[in-house]
N, C-alpha and C. Protein backbone atom coordinates (compact mmCIF):
# COMPACT_ATOMS: atom_id res chain seq x y z
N UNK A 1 0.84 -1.18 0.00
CA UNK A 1 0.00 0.00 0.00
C UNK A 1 0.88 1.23 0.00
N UNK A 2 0.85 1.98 -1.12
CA UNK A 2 1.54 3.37 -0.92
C UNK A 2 0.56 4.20 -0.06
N UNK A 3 1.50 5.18 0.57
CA UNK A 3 1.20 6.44 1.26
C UNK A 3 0.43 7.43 0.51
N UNK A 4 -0.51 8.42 1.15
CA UNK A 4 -1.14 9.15 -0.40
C UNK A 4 -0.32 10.27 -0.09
N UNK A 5 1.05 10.37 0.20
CA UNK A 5 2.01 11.44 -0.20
C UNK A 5 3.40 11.05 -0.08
N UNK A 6 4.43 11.63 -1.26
CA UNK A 6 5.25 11.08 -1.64
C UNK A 6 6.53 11.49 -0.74
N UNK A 7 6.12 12.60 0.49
CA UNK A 7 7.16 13.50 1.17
C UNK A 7 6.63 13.09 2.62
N UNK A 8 6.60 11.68 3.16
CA UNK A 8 6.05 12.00 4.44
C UNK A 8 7.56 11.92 4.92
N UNK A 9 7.71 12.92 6.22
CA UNK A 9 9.25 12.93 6.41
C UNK A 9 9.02 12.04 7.95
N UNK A 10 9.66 11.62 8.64
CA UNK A 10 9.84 10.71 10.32
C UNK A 10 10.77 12.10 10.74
N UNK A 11 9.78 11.78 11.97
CA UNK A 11 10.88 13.11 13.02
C UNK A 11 12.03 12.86 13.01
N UNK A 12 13.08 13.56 13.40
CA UNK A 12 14.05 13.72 13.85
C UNK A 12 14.31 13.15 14.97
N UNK A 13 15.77 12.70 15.43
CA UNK A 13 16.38 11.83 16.88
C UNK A 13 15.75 13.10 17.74
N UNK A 14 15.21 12.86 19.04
CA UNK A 14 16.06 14.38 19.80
C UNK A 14 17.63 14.33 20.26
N UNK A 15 17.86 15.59 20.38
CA UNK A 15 19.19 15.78 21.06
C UNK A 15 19.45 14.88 22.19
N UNK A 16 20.66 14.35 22.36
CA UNK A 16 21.07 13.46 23.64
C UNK A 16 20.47 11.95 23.60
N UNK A 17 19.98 11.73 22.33
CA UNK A 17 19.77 10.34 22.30
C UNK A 17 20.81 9.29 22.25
N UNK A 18 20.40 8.41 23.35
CA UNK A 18 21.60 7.27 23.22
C UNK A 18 21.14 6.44 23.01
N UNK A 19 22.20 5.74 22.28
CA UNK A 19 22.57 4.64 21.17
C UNK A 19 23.55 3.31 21.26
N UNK A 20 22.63 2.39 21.35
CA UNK A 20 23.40 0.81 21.59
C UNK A 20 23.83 0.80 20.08
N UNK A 21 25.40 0.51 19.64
CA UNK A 21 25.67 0.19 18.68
C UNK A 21 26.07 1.67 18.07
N UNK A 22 26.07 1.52 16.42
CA UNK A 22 26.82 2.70 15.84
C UNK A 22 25.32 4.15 16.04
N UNK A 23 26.02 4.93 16.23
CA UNK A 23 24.67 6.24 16.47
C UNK A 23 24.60 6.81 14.91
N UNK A 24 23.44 6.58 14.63
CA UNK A 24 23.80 7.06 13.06
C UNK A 24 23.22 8.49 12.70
N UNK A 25 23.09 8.80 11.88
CA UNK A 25 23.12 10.40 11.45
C UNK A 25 21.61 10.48 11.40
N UNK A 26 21.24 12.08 11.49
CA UNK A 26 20.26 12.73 11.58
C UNK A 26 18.93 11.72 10.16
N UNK A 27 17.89 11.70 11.09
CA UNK A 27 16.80 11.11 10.04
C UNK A 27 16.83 11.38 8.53
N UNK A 28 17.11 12.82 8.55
CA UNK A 28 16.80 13.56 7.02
C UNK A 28 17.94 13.29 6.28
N UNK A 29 19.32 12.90 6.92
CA UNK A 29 20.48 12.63 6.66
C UNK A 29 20.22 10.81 5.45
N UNK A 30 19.51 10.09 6.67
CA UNK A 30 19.25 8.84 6.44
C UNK A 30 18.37 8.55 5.02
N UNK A 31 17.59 8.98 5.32
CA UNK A 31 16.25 9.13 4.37
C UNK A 31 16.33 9.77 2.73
N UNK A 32 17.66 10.25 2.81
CA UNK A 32 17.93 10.90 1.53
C UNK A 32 18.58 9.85 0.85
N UNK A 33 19.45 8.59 1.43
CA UNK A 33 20.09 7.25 0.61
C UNK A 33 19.18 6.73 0.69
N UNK A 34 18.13 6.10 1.44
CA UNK A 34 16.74 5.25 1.09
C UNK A 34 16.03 5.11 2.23
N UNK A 35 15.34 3.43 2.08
CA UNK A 35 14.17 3.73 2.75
C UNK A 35 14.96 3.09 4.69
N UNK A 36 14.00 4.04 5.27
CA UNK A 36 14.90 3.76 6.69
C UNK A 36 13.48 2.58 7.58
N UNK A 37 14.12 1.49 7.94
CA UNK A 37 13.22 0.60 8.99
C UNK A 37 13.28 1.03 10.53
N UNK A 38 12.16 1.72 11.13
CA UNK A 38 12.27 1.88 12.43
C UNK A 38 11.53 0.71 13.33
N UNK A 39 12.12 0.04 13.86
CA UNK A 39 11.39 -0.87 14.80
C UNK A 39 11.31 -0.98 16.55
N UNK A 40 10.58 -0.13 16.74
CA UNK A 40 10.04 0.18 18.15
C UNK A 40 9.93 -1.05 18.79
N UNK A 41 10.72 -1.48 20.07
CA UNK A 41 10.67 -2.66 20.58
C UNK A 41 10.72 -2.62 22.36
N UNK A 42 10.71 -3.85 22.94
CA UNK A 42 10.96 -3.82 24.14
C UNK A 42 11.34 -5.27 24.39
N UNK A 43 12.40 -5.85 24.54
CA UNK A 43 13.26 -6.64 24.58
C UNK A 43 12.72 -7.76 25.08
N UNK A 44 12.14 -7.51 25.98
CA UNK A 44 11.25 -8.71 27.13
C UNK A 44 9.76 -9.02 26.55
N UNK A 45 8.96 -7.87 25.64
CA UNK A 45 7.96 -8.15 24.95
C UNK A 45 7.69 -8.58 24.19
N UNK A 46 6.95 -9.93 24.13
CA UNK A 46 5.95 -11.12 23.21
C UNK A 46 6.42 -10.56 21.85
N UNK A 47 5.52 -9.30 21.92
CA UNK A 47 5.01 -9.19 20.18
C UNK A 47 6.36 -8.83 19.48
N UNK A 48 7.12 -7.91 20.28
CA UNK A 48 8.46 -7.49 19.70
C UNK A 48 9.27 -8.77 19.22
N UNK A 49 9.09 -9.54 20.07
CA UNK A 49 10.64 -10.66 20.06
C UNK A 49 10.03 -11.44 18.78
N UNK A 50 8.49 -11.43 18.44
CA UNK A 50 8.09 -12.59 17.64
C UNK A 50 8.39 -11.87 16.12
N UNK A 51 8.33 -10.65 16.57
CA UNK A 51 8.32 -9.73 14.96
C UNK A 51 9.75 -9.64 14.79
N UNK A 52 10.95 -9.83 15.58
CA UNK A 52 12.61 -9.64 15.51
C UNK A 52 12.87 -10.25 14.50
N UNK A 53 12.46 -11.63 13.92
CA UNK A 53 13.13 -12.32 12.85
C UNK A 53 13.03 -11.98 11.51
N UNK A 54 11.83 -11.55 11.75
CA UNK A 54 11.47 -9.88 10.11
C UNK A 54 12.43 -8.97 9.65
N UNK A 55 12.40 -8.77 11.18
CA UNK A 55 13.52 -7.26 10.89
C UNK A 55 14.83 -7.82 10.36
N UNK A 56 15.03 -8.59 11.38
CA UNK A 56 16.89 -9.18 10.92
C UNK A 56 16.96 -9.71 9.55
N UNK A 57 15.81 -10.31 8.98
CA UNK A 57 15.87 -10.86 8.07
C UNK A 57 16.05 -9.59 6.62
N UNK A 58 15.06 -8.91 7.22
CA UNK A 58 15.16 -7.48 6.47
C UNK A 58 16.42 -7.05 5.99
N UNK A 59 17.02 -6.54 7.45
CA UNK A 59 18.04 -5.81 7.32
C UNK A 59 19.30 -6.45 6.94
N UNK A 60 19.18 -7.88 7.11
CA UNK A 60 20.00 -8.61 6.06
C UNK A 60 20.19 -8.87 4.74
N UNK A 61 18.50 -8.68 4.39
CA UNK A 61 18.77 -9.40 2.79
C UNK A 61 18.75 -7.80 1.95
N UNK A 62 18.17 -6.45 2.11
CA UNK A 62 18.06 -5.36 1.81
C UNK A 62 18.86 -4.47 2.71
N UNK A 63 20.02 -4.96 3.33
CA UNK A 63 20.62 -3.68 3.86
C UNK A 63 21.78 -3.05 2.93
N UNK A 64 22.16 -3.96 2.28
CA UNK A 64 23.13 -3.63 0.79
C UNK A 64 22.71 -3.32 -0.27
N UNK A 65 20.70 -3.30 -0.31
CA UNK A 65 20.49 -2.53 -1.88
C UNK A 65 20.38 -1.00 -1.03
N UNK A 66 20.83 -0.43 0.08
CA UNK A 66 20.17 0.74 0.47
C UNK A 66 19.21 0.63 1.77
N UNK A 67 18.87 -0.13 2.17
CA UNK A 67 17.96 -0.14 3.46
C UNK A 67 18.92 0.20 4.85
N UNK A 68 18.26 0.98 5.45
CA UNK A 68 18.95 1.31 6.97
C UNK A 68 17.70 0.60 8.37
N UNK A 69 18.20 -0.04 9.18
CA UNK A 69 17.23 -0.42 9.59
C UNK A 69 17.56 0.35 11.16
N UNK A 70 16.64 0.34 12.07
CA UNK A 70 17.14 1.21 13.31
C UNK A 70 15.91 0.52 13.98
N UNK A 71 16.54 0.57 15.44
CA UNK A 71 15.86 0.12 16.77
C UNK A 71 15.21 0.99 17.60
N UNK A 72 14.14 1.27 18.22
CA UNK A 72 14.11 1.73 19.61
C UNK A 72 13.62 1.25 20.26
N UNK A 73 14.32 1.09 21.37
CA UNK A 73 14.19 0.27 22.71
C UNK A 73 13.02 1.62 23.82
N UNK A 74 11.58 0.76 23.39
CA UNK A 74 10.82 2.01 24.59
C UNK A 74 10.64 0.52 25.50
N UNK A 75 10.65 0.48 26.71
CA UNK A 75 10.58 -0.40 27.48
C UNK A 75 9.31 -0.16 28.11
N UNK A 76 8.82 -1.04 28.04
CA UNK A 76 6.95 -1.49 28.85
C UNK A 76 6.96 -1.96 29.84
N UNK A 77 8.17 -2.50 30.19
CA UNK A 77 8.21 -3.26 32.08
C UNK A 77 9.35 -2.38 32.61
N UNK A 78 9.32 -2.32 34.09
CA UNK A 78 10.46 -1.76 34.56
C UNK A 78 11.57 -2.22 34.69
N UNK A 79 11.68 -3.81 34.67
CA UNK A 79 13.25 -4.32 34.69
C UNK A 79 14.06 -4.20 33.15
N UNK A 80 13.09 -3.92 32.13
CA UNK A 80 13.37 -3.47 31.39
C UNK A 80 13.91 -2.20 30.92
N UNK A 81 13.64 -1.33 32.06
CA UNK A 81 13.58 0.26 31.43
C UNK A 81 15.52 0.04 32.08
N UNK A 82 16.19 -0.56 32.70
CA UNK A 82 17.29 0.07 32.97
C UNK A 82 18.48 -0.24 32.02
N UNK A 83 19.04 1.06 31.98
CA UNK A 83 19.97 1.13 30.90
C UNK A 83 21.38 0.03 30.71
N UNK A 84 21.35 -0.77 32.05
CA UNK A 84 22.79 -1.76 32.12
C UNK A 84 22.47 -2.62 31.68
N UNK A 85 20.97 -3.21 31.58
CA UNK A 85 20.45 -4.63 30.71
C UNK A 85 20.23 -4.41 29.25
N UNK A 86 20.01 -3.05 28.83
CA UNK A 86 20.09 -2.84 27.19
C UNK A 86 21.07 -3.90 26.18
N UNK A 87 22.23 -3.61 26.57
CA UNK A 87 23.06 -3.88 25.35
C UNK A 87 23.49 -5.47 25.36
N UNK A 88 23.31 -6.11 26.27
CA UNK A 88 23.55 -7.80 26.41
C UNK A 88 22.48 -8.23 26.18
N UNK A 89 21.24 -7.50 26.46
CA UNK A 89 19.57 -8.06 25.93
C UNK A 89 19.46 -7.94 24.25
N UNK A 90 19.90 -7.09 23.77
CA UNK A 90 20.20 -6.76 22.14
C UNK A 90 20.95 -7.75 21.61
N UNK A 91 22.56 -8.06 22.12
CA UNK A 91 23.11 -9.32 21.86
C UNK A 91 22.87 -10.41 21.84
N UNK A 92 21.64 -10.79 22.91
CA UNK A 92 21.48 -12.23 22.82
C UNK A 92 20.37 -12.45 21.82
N UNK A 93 19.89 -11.16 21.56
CA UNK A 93 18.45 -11.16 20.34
C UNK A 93 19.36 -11.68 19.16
N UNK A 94 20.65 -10.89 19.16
CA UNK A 94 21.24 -10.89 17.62
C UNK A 94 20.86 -9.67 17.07
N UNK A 95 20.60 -8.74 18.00
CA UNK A 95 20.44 -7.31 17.08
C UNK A 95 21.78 -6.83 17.11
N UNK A 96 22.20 -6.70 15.69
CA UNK A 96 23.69 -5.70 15.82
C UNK A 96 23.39 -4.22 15.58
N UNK A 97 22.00 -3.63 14.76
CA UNK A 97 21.84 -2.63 13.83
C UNK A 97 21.70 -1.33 14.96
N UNK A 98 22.13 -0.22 15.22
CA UNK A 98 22.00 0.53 16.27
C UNK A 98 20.44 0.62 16.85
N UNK A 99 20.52 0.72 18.32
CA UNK A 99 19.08 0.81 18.41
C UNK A 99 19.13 2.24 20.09
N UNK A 100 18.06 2.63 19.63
CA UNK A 100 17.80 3.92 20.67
C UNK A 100 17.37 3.07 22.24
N UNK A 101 17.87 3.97 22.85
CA UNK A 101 17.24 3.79 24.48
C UNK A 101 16.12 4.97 24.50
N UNK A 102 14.77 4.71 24.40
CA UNK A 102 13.89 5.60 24.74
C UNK A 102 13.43 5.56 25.82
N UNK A 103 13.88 4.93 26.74
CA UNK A 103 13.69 5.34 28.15
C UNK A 103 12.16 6.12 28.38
N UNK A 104 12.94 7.52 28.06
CA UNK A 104 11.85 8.58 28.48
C UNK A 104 10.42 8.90 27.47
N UNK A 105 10.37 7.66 26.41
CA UNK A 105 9.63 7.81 25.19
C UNK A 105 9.38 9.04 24.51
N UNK A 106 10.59 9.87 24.17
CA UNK A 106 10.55 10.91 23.95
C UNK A 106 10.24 10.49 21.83
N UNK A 107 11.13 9.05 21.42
CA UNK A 107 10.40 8.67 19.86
C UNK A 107 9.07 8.35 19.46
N UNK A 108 8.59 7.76 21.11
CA UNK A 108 7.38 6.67 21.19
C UNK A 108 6.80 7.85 20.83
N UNK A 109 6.60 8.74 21.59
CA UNK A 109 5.44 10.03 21.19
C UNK A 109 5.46 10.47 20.16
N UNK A 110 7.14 11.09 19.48
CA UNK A 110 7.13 11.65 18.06
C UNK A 110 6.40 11.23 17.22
N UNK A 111 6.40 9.53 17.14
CA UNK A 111 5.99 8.47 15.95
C UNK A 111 4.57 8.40 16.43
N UNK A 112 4.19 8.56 17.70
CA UNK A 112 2.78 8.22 18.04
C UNK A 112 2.45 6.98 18.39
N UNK A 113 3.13 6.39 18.33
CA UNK A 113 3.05 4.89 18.44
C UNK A 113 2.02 4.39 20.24
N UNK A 114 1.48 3.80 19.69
CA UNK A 114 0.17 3.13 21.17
C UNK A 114 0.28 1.79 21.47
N UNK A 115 1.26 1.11 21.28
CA UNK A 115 1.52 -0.01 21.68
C UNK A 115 2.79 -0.88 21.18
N UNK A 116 3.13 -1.97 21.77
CA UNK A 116 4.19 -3.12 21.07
C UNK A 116 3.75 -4.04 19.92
């Protein structure tokens, strides 16, 4: 299904966003080499972990025609929300592709997003 406009742009990081893995450049930066995959997740959550093999698969077989794929980690439980379990919880997924700590869901809101 196309979009019925050919310029929808994705917000911008905010300032001070941190980043498991490489921190990559500004959205508009991204979006100008191709199409960018954002996948809003929470490490410990059902629906996320079942949809992970999509993404990887994605960003494996289309990350060399041009695809950028990117993570954010908004966490839905609290043993989740702390920042020292991030990056060994990503590893054992097999996520290498950088992914955001939204902690404070400062993306969750940008994107609007209402659930996992």
């Amino acid at each position: 299904m196309r979009p019925p406009r050919d310029d929808i742009a994705a917000p911008e990081f905010p300032p001070g966003t941190t980043w498991v893995g490489a921190e990559p450049r500004q959205m508009s930066a991204l979006a100008v080499r191709g199409p960018v995959l954002v996948h809003f997740l929470d490490f410990a959550q059902l629906n996320c972990v079942r949809a992970l093999p999509y993404v990887l698969e994605w960003n494996r077989r289309y990350g060399r025609a041009g695809l950028t794929t990117l993570g954010v980690h908004s966490p839905r439980h609290p043993f989740t929300a702390d920042p020292e379990v991030l990056p060994p919880a990503l590893a054992r997924l097999g996520i290498e592709h950088p992914v955001a700590d939204d902690s404070g869901y400062a993306l969750w809101r940008d994107y609007g997003c209402e659930g996992w």
